[in-house]
N, C-alpha and C. Protein backbone atom coordinates (compact mmCIF):
# COMPACT_ATOMS: atom_id res chain seq x y z
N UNK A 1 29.44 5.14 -42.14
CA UNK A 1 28.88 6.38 -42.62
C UNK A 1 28.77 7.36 -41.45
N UNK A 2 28.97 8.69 -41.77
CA UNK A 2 29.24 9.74 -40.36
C UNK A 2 27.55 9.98 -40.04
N UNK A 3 27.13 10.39 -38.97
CA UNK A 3 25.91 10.89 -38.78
C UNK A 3 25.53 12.26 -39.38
N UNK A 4 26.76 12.99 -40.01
CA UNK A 4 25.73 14.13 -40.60
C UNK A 4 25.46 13.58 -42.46
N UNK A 5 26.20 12.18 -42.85
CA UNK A 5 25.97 11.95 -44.08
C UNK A 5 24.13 11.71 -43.92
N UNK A 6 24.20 10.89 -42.91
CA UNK A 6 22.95 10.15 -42.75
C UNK A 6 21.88 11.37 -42.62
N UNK A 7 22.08 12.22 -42.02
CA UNK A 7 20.94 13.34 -41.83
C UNK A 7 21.11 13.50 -43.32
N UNK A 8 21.81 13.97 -43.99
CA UNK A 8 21.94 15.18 -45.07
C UNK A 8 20.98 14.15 -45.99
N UNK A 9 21.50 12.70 -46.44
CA UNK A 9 20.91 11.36 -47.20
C UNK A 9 19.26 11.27 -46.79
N UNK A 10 19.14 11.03 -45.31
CA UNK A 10 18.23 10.56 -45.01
C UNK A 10 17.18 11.28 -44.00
N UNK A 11 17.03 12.35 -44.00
CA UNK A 11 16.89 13.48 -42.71
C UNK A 11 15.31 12.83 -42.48
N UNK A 12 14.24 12.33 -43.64
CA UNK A 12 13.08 12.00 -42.90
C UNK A 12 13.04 10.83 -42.09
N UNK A 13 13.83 10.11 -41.97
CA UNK A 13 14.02 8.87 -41.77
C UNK A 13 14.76 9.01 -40.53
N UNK A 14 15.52 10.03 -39.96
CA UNK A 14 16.26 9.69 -38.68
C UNK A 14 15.36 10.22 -37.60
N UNK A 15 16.17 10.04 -36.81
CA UNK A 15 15.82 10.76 -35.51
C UNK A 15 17.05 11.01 -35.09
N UNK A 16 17.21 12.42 -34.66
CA UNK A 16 18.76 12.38 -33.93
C UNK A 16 18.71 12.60 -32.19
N UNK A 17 19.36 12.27 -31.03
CA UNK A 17 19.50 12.39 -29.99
C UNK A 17 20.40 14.05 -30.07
N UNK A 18 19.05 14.61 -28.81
CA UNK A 18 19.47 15.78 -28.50
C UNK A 18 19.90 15.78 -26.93
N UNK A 19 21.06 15.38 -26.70
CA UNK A 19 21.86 15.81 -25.36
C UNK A 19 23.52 16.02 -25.84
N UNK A 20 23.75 16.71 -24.31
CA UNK A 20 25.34 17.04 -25.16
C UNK A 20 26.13 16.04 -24.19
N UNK A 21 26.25 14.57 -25.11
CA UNK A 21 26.83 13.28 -24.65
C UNK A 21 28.36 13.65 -24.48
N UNK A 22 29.26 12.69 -23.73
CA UNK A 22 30.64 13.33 -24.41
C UNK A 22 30.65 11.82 -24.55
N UNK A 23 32.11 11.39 -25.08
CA UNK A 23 32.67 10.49 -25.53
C UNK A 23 33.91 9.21 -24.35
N UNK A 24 33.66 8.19 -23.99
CA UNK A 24 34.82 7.87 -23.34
C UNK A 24 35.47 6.88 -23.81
N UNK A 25 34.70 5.80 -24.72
CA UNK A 25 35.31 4.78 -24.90
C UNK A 25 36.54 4.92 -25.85
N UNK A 26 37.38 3.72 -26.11
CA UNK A 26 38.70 3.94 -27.06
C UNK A 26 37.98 4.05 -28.48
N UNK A 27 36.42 3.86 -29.14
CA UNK A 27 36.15 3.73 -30.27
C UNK A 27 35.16 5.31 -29.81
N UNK A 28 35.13 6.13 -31.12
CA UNK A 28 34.56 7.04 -31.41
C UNK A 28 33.43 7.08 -31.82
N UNK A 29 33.82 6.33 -32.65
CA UNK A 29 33.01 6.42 -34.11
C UNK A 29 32.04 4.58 -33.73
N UNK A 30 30.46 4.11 -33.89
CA UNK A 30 30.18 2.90 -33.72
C UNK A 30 28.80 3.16 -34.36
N UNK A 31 28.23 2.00 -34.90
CA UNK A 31 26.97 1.70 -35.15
C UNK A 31 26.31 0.24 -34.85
N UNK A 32 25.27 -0.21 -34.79
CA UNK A 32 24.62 -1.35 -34.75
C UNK A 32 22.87 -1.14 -34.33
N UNK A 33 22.35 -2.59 -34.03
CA UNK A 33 21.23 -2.57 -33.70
C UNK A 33 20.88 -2.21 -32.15
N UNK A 34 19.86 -1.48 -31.90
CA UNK A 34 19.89 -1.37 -30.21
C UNK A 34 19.01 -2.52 -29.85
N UNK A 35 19.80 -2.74 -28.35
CA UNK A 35 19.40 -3.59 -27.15
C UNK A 35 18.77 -2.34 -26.07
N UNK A 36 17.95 -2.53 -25.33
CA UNK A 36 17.88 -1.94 -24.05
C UNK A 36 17.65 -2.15 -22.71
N UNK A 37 18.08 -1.22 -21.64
CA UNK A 37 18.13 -1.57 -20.37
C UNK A 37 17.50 0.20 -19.81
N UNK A 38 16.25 -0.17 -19.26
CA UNK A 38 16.14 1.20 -18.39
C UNK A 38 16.00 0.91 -16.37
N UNK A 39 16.86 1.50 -15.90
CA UNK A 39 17.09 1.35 -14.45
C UNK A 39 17.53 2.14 -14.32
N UNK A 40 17.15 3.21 -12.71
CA UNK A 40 17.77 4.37 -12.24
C UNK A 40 18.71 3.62 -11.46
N UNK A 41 19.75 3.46 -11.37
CA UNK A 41 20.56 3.64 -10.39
C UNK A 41 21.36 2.09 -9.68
N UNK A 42 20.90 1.17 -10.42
CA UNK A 42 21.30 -0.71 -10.41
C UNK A 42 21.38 -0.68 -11.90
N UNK A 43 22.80 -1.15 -11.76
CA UNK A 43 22.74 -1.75 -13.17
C UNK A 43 22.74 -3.61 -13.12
N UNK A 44 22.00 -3.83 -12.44
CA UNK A 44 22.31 -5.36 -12.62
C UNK A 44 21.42 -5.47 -13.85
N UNK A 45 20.45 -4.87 -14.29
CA UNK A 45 20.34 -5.26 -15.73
C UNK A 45 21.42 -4.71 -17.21
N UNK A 46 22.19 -4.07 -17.09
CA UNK A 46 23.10 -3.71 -17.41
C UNK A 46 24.06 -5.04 -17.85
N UNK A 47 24.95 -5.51 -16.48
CA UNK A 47 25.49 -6.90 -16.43
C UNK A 47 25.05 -8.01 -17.11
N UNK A 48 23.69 -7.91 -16.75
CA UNK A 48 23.07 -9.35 -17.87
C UNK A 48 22.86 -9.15 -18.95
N UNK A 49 23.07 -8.22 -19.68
CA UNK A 49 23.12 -7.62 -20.96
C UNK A 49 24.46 -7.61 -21.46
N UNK A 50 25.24 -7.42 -21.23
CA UNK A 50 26.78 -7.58 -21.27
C UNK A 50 27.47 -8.55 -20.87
N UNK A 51 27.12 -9.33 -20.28
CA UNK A 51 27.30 -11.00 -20.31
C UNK A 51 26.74 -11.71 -21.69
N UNK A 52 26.12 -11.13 -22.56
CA UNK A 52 25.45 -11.71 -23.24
C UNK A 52 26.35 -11.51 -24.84
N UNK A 53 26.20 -12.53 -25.79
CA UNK A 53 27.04 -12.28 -26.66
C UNK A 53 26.39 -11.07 -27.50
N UNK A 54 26.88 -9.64 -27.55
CA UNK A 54 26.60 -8.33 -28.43
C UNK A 54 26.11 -8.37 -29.47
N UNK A 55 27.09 -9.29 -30.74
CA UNK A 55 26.64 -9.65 -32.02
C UNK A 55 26.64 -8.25 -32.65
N UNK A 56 27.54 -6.94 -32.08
CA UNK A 56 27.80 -5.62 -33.06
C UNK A 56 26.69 -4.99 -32.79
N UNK A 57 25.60 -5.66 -31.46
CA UNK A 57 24.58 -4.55 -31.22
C UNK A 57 25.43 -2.96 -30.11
N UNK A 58 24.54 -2.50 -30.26
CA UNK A 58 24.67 -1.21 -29.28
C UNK A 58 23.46 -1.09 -27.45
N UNK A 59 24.38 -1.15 -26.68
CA UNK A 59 23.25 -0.95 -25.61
C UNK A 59 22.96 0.32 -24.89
N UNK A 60 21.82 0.61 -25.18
CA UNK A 60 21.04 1.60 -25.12
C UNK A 60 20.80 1.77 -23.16
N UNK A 61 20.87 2.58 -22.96
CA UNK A 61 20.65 3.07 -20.92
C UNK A 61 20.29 3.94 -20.53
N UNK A 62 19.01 3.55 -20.45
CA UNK A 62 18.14 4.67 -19.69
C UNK A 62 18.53 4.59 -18.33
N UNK A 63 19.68 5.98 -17.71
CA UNK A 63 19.40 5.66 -16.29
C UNK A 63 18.60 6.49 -15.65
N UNK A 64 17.57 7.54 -16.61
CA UNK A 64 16.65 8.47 -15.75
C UNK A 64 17.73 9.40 -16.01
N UNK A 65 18.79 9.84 -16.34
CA UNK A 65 19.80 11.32 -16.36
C UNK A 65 20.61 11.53 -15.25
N UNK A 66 19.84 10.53 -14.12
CA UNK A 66 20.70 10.80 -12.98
C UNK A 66 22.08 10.53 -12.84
N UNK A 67 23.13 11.18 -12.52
CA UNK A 67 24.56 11.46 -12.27
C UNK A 67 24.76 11.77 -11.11
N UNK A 68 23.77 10.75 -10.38
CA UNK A 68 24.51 10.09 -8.46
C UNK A 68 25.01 9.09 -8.39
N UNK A 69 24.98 8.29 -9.73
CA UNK A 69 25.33 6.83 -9.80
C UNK A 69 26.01 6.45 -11.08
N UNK A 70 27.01 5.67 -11.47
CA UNK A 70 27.42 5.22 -12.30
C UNK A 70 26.94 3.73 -12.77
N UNK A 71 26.29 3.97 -14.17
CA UNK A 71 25.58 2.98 -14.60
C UNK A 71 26.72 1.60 -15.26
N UNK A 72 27.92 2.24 -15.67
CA UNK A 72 28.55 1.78 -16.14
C UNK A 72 30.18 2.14 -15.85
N UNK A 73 31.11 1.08 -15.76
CA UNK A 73 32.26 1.31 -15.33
C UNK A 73 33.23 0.24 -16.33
N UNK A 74 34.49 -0.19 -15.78
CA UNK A 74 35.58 -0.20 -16.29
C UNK A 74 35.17 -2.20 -16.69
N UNK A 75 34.62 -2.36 -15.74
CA UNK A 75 34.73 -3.80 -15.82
C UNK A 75 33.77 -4.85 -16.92
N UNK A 76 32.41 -3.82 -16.53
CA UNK A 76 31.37 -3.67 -17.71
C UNK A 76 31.66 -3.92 -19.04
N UNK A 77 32.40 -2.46 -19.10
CA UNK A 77 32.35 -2.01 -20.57
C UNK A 77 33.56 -2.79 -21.20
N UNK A 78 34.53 -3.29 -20.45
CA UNK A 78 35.64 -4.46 -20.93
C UNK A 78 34.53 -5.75 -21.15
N UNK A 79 33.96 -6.46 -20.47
CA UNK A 79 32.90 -7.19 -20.68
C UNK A 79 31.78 -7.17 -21.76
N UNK A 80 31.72 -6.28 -21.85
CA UNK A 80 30.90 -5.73 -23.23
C UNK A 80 31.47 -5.89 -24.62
N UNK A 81 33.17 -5.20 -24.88
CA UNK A 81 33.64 -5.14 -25.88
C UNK A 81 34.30 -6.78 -25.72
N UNK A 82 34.64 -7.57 -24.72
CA UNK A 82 34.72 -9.13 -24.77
C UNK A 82 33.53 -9.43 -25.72
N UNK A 83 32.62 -9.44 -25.35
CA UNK A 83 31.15 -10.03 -26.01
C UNK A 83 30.92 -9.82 -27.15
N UNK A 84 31.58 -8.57 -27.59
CA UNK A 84 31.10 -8.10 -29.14
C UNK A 84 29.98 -7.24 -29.39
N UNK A 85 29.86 -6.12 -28.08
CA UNK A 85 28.78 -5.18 -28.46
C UNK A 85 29.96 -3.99 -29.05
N UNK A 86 29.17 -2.98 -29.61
CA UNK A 86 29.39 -1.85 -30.65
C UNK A 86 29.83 -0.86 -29.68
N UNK A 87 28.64 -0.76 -28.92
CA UNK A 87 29.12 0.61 -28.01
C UNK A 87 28.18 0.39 -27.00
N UNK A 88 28.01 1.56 -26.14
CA UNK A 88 26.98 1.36 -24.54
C UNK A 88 27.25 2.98 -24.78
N UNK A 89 25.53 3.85 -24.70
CA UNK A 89 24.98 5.02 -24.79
C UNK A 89 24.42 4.61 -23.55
N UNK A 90 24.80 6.02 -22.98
CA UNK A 90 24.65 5.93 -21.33
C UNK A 90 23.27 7.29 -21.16
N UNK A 91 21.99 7.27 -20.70
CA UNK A 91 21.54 8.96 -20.64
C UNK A 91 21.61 8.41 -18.77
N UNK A 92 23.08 8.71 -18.58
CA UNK A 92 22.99 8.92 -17.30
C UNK A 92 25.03 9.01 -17.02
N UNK A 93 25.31 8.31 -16.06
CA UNK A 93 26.85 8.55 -15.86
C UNK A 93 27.34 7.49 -15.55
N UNK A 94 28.96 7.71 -16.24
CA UNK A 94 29.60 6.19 -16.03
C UNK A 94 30.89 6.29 -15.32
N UNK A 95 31.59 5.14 -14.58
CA UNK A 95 32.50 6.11 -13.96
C UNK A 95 33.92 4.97 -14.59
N UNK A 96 35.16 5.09 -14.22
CA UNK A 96 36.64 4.53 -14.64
C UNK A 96 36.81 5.16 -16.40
N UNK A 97 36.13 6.40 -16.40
CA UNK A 97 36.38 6.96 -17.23
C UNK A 97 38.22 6.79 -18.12
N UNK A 98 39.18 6.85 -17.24
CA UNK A 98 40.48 6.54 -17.89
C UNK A 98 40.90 5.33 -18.41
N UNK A 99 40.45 3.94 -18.02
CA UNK A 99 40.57 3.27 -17.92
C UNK A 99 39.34 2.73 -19.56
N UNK A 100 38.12 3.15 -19.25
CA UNK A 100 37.08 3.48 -20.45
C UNK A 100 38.27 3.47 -21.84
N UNK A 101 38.32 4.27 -21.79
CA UNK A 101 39.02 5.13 -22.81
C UNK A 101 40.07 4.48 -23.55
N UNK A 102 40.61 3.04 -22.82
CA UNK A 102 41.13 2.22 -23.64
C UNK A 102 40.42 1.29 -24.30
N UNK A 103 39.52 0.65 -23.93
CA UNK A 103 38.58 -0.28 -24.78
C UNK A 103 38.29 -0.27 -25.67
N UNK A 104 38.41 -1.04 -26.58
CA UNK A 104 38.14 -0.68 -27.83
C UNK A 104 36.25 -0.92 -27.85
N UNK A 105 35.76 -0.41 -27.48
CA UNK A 105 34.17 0.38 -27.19
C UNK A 105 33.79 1.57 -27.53
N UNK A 106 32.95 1.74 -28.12
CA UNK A 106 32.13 3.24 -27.93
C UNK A 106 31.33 3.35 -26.97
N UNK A 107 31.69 4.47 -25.92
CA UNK A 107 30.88 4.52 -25.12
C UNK A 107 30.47 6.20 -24.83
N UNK A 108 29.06 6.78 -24.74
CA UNK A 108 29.10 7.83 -24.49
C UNK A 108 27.72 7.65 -23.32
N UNK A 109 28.10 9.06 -22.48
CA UNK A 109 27.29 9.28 -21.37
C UNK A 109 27.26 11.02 -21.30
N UNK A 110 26.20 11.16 -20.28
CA UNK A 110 26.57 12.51 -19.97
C UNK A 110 27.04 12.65 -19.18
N UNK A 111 28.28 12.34 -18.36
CA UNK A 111 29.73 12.43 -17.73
C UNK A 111 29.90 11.23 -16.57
N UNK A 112 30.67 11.68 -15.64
CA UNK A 112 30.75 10.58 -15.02
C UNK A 112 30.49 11.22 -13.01
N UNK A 113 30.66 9.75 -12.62
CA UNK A 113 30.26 9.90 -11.05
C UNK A 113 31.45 8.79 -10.48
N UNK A 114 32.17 9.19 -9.82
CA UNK A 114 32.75 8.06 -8.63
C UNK A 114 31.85 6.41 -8.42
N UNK A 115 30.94 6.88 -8.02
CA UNK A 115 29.96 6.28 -6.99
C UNK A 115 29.04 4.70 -7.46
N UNK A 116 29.51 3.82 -7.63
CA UNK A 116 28.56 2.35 -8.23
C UNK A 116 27.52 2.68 -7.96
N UNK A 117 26.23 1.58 -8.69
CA UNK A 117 25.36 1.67 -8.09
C UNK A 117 24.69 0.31 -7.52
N UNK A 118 23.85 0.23 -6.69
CA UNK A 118 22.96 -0.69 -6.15
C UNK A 118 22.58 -1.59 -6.79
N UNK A 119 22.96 -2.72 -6.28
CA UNK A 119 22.35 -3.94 -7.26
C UNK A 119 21.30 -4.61 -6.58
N UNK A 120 20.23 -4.25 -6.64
CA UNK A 120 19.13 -4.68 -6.45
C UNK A 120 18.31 -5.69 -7.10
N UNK A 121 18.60 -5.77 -8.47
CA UNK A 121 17.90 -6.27 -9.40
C UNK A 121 16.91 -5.68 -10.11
N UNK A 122 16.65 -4.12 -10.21
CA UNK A 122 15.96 -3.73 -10.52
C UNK A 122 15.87 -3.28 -11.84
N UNK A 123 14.73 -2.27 -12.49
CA UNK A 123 15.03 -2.39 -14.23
C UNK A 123 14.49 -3.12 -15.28
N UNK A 124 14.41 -3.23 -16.30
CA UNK A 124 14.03 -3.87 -17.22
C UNK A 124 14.73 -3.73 -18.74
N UNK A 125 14.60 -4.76 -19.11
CA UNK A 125 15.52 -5.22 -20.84
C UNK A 125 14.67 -5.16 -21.70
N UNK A 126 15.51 -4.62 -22.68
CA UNK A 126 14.76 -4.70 -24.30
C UNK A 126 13.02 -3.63 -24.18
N UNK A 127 12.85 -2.99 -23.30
CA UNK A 127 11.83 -2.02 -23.69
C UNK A 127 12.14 -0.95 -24.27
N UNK A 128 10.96 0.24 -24.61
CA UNK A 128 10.87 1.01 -25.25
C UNK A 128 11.56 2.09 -24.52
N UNK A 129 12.36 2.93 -24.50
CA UNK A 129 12.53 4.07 -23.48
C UNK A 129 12.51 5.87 -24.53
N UNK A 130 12.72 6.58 -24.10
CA UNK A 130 12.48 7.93 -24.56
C UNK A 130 13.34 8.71 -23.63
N UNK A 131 14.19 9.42 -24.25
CA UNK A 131 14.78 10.48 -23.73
C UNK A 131 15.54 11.24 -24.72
N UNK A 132 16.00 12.31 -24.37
CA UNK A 132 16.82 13.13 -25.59
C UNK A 132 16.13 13.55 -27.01
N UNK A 133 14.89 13.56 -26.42
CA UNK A 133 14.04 14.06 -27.88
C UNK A 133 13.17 12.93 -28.42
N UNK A 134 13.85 11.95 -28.72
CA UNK A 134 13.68 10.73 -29.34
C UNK A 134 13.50 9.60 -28.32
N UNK A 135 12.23 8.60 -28.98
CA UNK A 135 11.93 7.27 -28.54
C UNK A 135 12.70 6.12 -29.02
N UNK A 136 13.31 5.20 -28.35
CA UNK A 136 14.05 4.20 -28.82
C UNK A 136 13.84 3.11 -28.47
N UNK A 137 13.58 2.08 -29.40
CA UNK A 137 12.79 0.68 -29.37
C UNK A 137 14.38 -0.24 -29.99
N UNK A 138 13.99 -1.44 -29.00
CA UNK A 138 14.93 -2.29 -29.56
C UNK A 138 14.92 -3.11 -30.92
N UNK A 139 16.03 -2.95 -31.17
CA UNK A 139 16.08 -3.48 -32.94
C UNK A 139 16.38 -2.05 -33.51
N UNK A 140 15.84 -1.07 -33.28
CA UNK A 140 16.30 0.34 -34.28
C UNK A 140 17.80 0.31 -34.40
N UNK A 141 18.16 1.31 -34.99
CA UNK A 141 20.01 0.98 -35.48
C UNK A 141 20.27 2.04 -35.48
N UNK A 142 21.46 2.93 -34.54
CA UNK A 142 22.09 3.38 -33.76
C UNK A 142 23.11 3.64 -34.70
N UNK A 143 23.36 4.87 -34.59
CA UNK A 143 24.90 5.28 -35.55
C UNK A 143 25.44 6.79 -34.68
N UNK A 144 26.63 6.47 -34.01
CA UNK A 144 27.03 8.03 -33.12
C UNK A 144 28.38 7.93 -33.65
N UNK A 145 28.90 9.18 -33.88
CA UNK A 145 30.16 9.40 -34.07
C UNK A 145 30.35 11.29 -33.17
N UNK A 146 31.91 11.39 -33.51
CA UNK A 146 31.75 12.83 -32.98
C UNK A 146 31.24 13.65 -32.83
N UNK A 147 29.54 13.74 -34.15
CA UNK A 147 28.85 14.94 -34.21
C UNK A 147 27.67 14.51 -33.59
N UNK A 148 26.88 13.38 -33.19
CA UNK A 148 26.11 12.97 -32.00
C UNK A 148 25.44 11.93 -32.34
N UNK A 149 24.31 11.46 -32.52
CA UNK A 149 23.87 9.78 -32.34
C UNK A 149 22.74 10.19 -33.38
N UNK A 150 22.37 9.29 -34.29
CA UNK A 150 21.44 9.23 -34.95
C UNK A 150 20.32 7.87 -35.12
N UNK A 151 19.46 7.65 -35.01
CA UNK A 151 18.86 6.54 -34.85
C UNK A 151 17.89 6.60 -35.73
N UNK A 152 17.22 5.36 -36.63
CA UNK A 152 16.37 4.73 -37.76
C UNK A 152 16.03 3.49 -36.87
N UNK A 153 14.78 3.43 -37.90
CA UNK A 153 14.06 2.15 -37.94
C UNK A 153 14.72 1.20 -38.38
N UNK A 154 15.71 2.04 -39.45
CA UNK A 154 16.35 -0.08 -40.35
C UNK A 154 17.92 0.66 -40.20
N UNK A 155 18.73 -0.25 -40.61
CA UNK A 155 20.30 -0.02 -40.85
C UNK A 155 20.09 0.97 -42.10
N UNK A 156 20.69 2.29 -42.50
CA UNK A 156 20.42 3.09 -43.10
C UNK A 156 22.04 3.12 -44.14
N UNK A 157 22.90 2.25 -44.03
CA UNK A 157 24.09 2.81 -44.65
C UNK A 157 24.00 2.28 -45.80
């Protein structure tokens, strides 16, 4: 189902993400349940999340907005769509953008950076995070296509 069916169907019930994401992965169009990871700038929680079998969820990334670091890259997000996640929503930057773009993944960010980041170990999984208007708790269900991301409490299709 597109995200403006779901507004037009269900408008009390969503929440839509307000940033202007772009698109990199080879899939456009994705939905599922969210997972989350919030860390500025290490994605080693990222990795252990994507090592993990997806099951058609979506992973959610708070990296703070910052675009000094790439939360996510080429090797990841191949690792990810191995596993069987939906897509990886980035509110920060990802970088092997060309390479992205073949995976069969949805992946959107707000652009990209050269630059890895630090693996420290820092971060945390499966919490609550907030950005782009909207609060997002794991388990809510995630639906982005070309016209931008919409998120519910339950699977809405």
């Amino acid at each position: 189902m597109k995200t403006c069916d779901l507004c037009d169907l269900h408008d009390a019930q969503v929440r839509v993400l307000e940033l202007p994401l772009q698109d990199f992965g080879g899939r456009i169009a994705f939905n599922g349940m969210v997972s989350t990871v919030r860390a500025i700038e290490d994605n080693s929680r990222v990795r252990e999340a994507v090592e993990e079998p997806g099951q058609g969820r979506v992973l959610v990334i708070d990296g703070g907005g910052s675009m000094r670091r790439a939360m996510i890259g080429d090797l990841l997000a191949a690792k990810a769509a191995e596993n069987g996640w939906a897509g990886v929503l980035v509110f920060g930057a990802i970088r092997d953008s060309d390479a992205i773009a073949t995976i069969a993944l949805g992946v959107k960010a707000l652009g990209t950076c050269p630059r890895k980041t630090d693996k420290l170990g820092a971060g945390e999984r499966d919490v609550e995070v907030e950005f782009g208007g909207v609060r997002i708790r794991p388990g809510d269900w995630l639906c982005a296509d070309e016209d931008g991301v919409v998120l519910a409490d339950t699977d809405l299709r």
